[in-house]
PDB file of N, CA and C in Angstrom:
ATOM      1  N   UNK A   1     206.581  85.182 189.545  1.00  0.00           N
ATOM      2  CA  UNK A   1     206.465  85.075 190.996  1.00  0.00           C
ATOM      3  C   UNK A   1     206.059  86.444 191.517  1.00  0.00           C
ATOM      4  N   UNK A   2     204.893  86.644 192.592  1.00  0.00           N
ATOM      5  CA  UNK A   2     204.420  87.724 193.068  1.00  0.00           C
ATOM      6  C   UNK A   2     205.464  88.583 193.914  1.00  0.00           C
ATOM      7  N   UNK A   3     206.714  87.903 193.943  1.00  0.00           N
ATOM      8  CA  UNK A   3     207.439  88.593 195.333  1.00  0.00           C
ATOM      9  C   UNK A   3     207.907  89.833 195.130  1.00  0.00           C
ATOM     10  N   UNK A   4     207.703  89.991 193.399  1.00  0.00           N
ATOM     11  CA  UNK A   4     208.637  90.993 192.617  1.00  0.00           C
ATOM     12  C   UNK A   4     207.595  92.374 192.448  1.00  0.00           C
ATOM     13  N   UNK A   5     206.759  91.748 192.724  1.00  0.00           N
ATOM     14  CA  UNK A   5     204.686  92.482 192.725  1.00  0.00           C
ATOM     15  C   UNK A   5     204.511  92.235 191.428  1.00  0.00           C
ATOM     16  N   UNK A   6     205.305  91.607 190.211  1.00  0.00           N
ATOM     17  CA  UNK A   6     204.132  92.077 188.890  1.00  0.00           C
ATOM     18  C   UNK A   6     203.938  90.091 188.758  1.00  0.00           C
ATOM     19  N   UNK A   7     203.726  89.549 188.003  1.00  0.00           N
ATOM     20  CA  UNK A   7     203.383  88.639 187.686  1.00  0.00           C
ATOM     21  C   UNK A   7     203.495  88.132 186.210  1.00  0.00           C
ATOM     22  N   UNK A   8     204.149  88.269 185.770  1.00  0.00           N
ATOM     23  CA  UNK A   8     204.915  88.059 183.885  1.00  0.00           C
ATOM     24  C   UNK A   8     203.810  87.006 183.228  1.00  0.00           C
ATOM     25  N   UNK A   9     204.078  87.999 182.521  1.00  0.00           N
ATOM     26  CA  UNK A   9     202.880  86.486 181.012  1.00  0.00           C
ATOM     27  C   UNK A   9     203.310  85.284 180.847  1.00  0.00           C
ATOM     28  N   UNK A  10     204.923  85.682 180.864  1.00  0.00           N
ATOM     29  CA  UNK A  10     205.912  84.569 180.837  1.00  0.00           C
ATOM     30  C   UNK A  10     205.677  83.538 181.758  1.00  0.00           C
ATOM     31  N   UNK A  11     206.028  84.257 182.824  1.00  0.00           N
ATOM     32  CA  UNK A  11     205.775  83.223 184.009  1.00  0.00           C
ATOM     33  C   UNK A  11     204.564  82.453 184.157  1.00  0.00           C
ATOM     34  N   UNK A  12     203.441  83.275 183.906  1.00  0.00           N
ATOM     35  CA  UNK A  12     202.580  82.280 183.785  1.00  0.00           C
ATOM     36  C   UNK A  12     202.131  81.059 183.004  1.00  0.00           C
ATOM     37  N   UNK A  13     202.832  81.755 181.247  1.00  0.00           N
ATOM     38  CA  UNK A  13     202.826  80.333 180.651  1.00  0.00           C
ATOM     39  C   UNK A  13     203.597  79.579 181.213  1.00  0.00           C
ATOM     40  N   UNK A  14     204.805  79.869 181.796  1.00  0.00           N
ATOM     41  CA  UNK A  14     205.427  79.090 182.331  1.00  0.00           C
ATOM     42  C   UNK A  14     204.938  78.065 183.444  1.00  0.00           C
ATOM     43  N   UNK A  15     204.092  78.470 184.175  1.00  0.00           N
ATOM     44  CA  UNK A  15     203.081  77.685 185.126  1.00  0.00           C
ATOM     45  C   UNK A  15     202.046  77.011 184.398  1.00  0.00           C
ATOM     46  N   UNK A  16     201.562  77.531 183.653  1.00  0.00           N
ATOM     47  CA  UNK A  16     200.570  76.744 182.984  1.00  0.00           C
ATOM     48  C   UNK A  16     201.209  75.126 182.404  1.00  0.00           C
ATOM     49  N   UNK A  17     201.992  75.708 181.694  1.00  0.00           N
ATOM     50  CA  UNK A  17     203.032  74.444 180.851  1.00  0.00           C
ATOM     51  C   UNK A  17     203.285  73.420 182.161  1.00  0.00           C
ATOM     52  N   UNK A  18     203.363  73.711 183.186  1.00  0.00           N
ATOM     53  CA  UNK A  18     204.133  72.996 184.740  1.00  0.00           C
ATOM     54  C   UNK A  18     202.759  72.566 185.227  1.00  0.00           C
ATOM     55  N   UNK A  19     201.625  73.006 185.005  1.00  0.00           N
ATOM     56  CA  UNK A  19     200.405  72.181 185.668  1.00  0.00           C
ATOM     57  C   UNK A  19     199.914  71.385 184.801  1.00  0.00           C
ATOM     58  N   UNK A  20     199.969  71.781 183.211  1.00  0.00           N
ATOM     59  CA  UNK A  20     200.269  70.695 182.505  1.00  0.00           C
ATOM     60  C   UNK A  20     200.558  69.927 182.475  1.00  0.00           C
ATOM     61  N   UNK A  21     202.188  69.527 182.628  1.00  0.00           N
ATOM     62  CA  UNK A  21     203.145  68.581 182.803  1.00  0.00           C
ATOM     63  C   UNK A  21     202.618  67.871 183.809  1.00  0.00           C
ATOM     64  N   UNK A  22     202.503  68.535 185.319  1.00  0.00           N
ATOM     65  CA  UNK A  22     202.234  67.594 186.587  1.00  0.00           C
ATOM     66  C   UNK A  22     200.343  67.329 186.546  1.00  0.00           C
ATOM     67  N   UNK A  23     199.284  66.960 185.421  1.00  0.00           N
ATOM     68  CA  UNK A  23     197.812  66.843 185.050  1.00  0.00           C
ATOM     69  C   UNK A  23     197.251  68.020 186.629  1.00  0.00           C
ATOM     70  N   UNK A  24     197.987  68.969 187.443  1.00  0.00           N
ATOM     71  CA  UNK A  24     197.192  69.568 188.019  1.00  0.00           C
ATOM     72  C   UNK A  24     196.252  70.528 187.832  1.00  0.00           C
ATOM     73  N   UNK A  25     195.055  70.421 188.550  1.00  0.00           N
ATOM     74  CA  UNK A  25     193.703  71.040 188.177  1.00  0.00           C
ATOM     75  C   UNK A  25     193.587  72.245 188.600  1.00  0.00           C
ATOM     76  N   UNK A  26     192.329  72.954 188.515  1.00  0.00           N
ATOM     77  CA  UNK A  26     192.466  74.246 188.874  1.00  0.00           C
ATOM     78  C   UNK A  26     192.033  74.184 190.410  1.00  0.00           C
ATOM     79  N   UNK A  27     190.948  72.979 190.879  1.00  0.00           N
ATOM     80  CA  UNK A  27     190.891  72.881 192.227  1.00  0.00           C
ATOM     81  C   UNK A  27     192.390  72.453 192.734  1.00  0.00           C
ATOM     82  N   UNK A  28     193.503  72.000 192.407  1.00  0.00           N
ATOM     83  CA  UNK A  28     194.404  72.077 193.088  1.00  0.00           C
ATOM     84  C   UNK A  28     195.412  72.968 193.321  1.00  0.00           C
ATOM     85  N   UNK A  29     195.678  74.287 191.805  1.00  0.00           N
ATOM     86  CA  UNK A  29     195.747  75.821 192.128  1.00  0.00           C
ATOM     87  C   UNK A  29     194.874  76.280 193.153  1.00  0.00           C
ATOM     88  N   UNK A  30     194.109  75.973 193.406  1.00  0.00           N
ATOM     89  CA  UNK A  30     193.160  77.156 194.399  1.00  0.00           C
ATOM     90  C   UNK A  30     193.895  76.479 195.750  1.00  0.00           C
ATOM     91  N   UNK A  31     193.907  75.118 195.796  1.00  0.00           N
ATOM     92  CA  UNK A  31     194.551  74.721 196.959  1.00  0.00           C
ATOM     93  C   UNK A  31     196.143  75.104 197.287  1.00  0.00           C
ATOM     94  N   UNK A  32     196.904  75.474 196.288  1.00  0.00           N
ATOM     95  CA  UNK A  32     197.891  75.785 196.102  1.00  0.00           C
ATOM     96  C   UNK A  32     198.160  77.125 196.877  1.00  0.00           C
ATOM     97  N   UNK A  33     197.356  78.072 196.444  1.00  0.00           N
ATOM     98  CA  UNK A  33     197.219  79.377 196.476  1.00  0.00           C
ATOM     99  C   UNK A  33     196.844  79.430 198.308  1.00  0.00           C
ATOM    100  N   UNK A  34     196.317  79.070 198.673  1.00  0.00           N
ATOM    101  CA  UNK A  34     196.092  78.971 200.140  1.00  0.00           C
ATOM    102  C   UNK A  34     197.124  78.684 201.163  1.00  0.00           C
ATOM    103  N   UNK A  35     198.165  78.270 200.846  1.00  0.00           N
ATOM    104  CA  UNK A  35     199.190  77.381 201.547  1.00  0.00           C
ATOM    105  C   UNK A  35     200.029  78.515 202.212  1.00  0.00           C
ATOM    106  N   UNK A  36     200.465  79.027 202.818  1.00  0.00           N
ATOM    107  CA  UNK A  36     201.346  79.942 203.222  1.00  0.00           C
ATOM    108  C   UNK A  36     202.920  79.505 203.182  1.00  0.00           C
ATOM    109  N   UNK A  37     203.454  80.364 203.608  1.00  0.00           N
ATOM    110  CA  UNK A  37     205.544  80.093 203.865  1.00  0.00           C
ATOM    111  C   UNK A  37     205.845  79.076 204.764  1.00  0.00           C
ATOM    112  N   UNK A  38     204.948  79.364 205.957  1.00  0.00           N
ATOM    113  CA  UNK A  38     205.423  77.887 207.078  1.00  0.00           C
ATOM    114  C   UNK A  38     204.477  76.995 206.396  1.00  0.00           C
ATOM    115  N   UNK A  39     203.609  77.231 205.923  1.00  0.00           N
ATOM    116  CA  UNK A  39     203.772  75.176 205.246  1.00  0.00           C
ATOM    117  C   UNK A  39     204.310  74.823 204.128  1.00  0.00           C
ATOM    118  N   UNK A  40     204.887  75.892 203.448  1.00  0.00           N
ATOM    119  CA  UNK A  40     205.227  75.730 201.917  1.00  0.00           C
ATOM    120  C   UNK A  40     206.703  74.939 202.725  1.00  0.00           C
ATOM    121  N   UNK A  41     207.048  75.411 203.910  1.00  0.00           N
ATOM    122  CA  UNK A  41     208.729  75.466 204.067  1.00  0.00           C
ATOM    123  C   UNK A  41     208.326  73.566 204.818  1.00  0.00           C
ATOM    124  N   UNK A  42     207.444  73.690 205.867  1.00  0.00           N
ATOM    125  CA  UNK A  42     207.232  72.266 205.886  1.00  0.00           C
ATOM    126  C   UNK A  42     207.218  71.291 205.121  1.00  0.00           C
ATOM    127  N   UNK A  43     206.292  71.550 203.791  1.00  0.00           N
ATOM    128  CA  UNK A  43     206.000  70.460 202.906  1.00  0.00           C
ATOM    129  C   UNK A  43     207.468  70.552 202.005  1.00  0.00           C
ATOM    130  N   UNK A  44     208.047  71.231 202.090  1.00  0.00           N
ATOM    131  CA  UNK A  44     209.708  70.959 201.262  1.00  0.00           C
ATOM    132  C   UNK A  44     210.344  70.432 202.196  1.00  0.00           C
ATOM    133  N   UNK A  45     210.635  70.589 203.158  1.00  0.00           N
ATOM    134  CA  UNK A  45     211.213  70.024 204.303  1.00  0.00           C
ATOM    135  C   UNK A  45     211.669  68.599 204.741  1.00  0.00           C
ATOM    136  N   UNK A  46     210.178  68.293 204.446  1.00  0.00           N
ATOM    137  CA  UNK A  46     209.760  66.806 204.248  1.00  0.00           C
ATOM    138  C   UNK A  46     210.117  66.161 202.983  1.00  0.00           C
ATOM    139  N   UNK A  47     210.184  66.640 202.074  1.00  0.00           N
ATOM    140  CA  UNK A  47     210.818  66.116 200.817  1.00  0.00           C
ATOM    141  C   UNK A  47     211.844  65.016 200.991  1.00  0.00           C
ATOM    142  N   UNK A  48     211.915  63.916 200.248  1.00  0.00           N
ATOM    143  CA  UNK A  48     213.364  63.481 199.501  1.00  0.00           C
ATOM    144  C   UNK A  48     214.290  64.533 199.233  1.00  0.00           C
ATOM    145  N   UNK A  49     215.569  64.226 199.191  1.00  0.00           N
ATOM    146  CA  UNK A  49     215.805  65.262 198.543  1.00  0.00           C
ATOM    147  C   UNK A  49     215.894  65.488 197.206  1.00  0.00           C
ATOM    148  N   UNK A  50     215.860  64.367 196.270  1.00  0.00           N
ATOM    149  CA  UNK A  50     216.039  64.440 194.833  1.00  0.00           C
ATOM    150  C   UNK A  50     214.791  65.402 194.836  1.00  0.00           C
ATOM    151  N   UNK A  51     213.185  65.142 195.334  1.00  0.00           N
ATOM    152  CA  UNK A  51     212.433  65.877 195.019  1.00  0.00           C
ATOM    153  C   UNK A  51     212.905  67.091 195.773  1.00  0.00           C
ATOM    154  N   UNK A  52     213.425  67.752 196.663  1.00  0.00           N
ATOM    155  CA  UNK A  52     213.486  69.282 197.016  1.00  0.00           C
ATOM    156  C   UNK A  52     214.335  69.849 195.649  1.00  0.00           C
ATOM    157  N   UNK A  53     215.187  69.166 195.130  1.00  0.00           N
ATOM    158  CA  UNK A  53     216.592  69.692 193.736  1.00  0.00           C
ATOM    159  C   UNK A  53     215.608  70.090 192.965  1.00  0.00           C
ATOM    160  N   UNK A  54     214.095  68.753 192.100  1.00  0.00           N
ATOM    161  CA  UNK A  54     213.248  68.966 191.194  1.00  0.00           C
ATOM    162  C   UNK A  54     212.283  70.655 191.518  1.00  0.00           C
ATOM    163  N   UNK A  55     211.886  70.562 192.755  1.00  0.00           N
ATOM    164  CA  UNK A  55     211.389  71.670 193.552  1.00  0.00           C
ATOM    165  C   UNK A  55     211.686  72.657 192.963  1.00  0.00           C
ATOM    166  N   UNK A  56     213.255  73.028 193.492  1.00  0.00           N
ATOM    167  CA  UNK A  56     213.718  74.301 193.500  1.00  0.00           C
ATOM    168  C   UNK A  56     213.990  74.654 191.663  1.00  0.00           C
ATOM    169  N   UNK A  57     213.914  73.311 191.417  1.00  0.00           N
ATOM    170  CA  UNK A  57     214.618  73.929 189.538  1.00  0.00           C
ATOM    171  C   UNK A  57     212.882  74.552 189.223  1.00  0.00           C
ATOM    172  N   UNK A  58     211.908  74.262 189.986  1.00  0.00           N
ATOM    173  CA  UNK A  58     210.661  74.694 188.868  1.00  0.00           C
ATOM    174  C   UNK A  58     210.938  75.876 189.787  1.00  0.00           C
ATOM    175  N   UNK A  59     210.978  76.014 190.194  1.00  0.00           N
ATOM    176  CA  UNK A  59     210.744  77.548 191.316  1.00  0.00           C
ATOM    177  C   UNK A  59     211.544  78.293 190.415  1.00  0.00           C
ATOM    178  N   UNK A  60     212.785  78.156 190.352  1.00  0.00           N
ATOM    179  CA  UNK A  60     213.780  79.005 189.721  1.00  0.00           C
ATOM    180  C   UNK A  60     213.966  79.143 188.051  1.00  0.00           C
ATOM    181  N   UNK A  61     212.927  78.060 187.209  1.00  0.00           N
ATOM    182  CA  UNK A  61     212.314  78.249 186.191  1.00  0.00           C
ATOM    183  C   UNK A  61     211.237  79.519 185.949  1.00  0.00           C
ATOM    184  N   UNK A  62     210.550  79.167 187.178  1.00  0.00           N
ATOM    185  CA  UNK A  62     210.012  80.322 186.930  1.00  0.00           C
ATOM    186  C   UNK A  62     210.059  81.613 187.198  1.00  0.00           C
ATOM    187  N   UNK A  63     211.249  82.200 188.172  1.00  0.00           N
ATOM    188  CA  UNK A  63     211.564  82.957 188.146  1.00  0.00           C
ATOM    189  C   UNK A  63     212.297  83.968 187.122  1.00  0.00           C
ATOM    190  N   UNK A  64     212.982  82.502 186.578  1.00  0.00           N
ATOM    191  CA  UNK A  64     213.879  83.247 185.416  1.00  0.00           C
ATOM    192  C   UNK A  64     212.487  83.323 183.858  1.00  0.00           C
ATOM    193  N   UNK A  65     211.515  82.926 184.129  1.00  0.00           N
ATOM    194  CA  UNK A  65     210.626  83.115 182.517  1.00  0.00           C
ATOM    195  C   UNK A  65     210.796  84.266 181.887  1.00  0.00           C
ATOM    196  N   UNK A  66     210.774  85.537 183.187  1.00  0.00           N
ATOM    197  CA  UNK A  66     210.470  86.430 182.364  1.00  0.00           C
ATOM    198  C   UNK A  66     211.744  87.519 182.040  1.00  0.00           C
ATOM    199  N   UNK A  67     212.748  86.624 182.446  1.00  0.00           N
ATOM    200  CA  UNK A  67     214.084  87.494 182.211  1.00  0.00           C
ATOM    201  C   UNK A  67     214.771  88.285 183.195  1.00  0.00           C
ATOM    202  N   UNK A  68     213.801  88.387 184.131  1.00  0.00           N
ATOM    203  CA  UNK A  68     214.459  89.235 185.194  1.00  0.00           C
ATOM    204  C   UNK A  68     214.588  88.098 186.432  1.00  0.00           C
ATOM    205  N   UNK A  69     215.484  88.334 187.181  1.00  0.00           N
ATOM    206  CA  UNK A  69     215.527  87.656 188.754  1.00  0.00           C
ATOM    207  C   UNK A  69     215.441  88.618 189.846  1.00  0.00           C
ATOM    208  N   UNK A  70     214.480  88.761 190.128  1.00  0.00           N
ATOM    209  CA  UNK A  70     214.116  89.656 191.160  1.00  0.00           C
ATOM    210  C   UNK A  70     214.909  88.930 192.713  1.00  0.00           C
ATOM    211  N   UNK A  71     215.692  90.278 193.333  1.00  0.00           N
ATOM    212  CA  UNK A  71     216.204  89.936 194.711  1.00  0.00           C
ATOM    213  C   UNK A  71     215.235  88.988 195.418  1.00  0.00           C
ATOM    214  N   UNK A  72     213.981  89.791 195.976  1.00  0.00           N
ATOM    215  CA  UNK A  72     213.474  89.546 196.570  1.00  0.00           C
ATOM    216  C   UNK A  72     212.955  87.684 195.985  1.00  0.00           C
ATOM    217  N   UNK A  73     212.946  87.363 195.064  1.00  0.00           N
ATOM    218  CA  UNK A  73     212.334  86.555 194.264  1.00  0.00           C
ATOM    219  C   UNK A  73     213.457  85.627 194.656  1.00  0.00           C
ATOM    220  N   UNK A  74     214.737  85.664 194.573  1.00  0.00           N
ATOM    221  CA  UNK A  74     215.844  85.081 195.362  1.00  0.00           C
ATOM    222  C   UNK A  74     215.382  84.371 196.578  1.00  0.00           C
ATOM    223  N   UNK A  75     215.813  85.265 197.545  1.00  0.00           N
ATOM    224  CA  UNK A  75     215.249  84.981 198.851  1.00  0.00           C
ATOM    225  C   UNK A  75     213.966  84.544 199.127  1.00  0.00           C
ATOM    226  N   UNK A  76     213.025  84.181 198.154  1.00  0.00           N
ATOM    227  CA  UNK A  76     211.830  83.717 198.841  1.00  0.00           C
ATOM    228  C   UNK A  76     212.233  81.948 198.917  1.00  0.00           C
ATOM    229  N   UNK A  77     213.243  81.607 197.399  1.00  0.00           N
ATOM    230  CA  UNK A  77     213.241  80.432 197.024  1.00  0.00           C
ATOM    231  C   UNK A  77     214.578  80.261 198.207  1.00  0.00           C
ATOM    232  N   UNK A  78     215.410  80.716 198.506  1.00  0.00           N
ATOM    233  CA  UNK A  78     215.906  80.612 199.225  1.00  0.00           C
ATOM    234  C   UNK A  78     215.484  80.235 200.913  1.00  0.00           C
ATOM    235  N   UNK A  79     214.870  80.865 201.140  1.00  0.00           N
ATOM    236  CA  UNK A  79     214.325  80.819 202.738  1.00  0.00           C
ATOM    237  C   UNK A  79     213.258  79.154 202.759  1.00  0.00           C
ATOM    238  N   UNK A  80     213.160  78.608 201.273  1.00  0.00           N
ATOM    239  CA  UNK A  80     212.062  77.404 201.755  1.00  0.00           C
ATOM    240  C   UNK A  80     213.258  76.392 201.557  1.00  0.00           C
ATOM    241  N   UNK A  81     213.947  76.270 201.135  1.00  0.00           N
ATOM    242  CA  UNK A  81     215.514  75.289 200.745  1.00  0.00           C
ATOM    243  C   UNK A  81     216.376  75.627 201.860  1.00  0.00           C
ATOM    244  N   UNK A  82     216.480  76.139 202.499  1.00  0.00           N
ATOM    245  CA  UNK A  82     217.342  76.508 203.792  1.00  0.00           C
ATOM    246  C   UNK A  82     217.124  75.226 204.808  1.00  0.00           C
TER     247      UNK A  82
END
């Protein structure tokens, strides 16, 4: 996760393996990548909640890939689950 500024190898296989899993494409990373905090926090918002629980476990999967849990990396996943 960028919040920490570096971006782990880990983490990224870790994303890779997760766009895998969910067949997403790279046009839907690019769409991904565009989305900001107020809509990231909208489109969770709106969730079921079983899907916000699934949500937050990939979020916090990938935070933890690379061994560290960055504060800030906390509070980002925090502030969209609030």
């Amino acid at each position: 996760m960028k919040a920490d500024g570096i971006i782990h190898p880990k983490e990224e296989k870790y994303m890779d393996k997760t766009y895998s899993d969910f067949s997403i494409t790279i046009n839907d990373i690019e769409d991904i990548a565009n989305i900001d905090d107020i809509q990231t926090k909208l489109i969770i918002s709106g969730m079921a909640d079983e899907n916000k629980m699934l949500a937050k476990v990939l979020f916090v999967g990938m935070v933890e890939a690379d061994g560290i849990i960055h504060p800030k990396e906390t509070e980002i996943i925090n502030q969209f689950f609030i």
